[in-house]
C-alpha atoms as a PDB file:
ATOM      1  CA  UNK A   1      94.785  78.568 111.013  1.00  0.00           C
ATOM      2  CA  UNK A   2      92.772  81.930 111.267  1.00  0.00           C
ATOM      3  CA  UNK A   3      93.692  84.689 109.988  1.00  0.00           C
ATOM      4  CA  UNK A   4      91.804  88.185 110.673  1.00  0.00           C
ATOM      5  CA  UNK A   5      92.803  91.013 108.621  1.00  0.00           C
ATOM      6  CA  UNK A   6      90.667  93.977 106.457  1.00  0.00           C
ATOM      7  CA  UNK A   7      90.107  92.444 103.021  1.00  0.00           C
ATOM      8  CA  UNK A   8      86.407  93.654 103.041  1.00  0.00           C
ATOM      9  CA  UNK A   9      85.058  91.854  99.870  1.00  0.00           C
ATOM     10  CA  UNK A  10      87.931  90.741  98.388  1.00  0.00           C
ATOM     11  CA  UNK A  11      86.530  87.637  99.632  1.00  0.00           C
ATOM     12  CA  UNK A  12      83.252  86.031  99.662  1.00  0.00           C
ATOM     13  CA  UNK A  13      83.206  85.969 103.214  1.00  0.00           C
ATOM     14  CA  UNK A  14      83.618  89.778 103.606  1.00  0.00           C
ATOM     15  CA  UNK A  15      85.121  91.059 106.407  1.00  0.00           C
ATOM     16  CA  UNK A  16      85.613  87.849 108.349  1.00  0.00           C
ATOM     17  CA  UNK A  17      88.412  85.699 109.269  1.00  0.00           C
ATOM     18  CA  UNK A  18      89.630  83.249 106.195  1.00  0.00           C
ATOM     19  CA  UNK A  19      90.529  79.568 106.654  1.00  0.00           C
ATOM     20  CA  UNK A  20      94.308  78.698 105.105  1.00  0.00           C
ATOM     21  CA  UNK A  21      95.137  75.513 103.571  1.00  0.00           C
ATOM     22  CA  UNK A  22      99.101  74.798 104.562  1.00  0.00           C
ATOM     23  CA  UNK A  23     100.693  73.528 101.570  1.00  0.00           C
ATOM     24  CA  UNK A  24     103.718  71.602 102.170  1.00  0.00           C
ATOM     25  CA  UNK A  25     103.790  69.496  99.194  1.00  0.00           C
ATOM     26  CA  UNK A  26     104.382  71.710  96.388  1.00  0.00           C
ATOM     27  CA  UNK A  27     106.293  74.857  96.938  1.00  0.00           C
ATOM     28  CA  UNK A  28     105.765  78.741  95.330  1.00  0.00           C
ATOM     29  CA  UNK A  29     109.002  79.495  95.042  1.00  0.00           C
ATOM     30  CA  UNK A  30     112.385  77.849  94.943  1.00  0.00           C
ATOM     31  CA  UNK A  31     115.870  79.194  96.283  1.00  0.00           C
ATOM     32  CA  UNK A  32     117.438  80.635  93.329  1.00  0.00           C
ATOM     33  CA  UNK A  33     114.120  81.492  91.423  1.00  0.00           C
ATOM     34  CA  UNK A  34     112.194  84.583  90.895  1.00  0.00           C
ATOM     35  CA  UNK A  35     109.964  84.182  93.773  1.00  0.00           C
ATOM     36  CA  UNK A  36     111.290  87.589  95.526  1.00  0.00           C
ATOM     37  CA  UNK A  37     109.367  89.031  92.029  1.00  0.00           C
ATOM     38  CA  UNK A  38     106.446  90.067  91.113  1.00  0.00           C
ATOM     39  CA  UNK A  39     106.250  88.351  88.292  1.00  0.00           C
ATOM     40  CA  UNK A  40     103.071  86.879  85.794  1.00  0.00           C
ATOM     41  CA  UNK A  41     104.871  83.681  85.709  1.00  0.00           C
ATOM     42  CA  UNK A  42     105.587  83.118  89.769  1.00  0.00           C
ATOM     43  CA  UNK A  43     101.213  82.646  89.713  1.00  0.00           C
ATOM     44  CA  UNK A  44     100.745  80.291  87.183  1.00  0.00           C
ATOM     45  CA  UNK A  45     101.849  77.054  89.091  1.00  0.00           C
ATOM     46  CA  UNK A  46      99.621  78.123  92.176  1.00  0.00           C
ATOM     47  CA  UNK A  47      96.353  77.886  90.440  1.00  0.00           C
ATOM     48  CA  UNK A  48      95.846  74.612  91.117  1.00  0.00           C
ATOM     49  CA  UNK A  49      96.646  74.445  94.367  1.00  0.00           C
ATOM     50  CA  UNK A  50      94.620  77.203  94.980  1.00  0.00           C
ATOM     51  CA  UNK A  51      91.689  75.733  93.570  1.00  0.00           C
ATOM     52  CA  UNK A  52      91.904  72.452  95.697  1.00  0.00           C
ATOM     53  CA  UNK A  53      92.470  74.705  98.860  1.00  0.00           C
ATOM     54  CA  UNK A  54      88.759  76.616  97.442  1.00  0.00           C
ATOM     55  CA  UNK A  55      87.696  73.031  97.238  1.00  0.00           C
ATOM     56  CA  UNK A  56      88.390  71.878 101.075  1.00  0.00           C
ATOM     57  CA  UNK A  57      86.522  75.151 102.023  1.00  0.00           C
ATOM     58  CA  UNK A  58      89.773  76.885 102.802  1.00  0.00           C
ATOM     59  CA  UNK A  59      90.176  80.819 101.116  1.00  0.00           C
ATOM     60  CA  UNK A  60      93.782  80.826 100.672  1.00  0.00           C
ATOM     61  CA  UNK A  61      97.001  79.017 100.837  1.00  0.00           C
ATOM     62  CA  UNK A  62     100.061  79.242 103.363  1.00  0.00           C
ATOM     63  CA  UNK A  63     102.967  77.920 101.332  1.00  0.00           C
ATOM     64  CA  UNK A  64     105.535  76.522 103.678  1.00  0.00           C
ATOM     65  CA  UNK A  65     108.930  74.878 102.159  1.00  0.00           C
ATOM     66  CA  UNK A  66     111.407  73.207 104.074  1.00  0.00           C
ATOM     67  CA  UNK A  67     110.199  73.586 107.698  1.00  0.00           C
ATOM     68  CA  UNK A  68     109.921  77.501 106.483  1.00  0.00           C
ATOM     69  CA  UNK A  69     106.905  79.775 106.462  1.00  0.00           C
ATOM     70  CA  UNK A  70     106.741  81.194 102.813  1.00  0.00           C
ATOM     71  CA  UNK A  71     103.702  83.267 101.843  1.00  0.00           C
ATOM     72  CA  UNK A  72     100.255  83.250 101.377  1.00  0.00           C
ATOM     73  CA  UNK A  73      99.136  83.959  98.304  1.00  0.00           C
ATOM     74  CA  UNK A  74      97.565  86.869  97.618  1.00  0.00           C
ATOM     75  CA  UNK A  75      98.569  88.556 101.005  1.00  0.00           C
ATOM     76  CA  UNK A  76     101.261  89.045 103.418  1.00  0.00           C
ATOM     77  CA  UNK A  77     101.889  87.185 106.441  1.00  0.00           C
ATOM     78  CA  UNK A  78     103.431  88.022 110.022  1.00  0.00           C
ATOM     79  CA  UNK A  79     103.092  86.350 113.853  1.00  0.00           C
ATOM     80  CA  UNK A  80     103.387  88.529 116.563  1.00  0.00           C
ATOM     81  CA  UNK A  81     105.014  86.350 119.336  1.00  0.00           C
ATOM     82  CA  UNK A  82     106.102  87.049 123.189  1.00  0.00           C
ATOM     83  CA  UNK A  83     109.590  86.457 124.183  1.00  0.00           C
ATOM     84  CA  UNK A  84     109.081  84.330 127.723  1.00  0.00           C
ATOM     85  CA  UNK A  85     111.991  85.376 129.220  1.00  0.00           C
ATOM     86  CA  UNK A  86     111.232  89.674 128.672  1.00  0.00           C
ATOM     87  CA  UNK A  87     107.923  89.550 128.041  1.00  0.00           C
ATOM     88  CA  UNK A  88     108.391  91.401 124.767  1.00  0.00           C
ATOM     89  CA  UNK A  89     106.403  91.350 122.083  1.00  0.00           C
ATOM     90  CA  UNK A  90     108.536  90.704 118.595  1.00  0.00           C
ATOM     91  CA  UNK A  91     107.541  90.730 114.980  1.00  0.00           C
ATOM     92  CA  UNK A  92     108.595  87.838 112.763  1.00  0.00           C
ATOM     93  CA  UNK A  93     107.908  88.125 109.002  1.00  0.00           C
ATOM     94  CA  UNK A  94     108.779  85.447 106.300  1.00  0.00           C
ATOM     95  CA  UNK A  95     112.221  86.471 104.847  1.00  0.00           C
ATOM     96  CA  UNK A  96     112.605  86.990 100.788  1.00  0.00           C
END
């Protein structure tokens, strides 16, 4: 996955596309928890997770749970999609 967005030198590949690593074996945030936070103790657990992602060559990581996009972890996420039938364009964003 690809994502293009303005985050400059936030990373070391300046203003370029990153590379996501989709985590679906450990999750950010449980149902029930304090993920909808922003909270010191919500980051801890992603470290290393984060660091293996760094590891495959991969900037981030897109935490899915559950057949559910999540988050990404130090951004946020959206798809822009076309409805076949009208042709529309909708928005669909992660919910809390």
């Amino acid at each position: 996955m690809i994502v293009s967005s303005p985050v400059g030198p936030y990373y070391p590949t300046g203003f370029n596309p990153i590379s996501l690593h989709c985590e679906t074996h450990y999750i950010r945030s449980a149902p029930g928890g304090t993920g909808g936070h922003k909270l010191g103790g919500n980051y801890g657990p992603t470290i290393a997770v984060g660091n293996d992602a760094i590891k495959k060559g991969h900037q981030q990581v897109l935490w899915l749970w559950n057949g559910k996009v999540g988050e990404i972890g130090s951004s946020n996420i959206f798809f822009v999609l076309k409805d076949k039938q009208t042709g529309k364009r909708k928005v669909l964003t992660p919910e809390l």
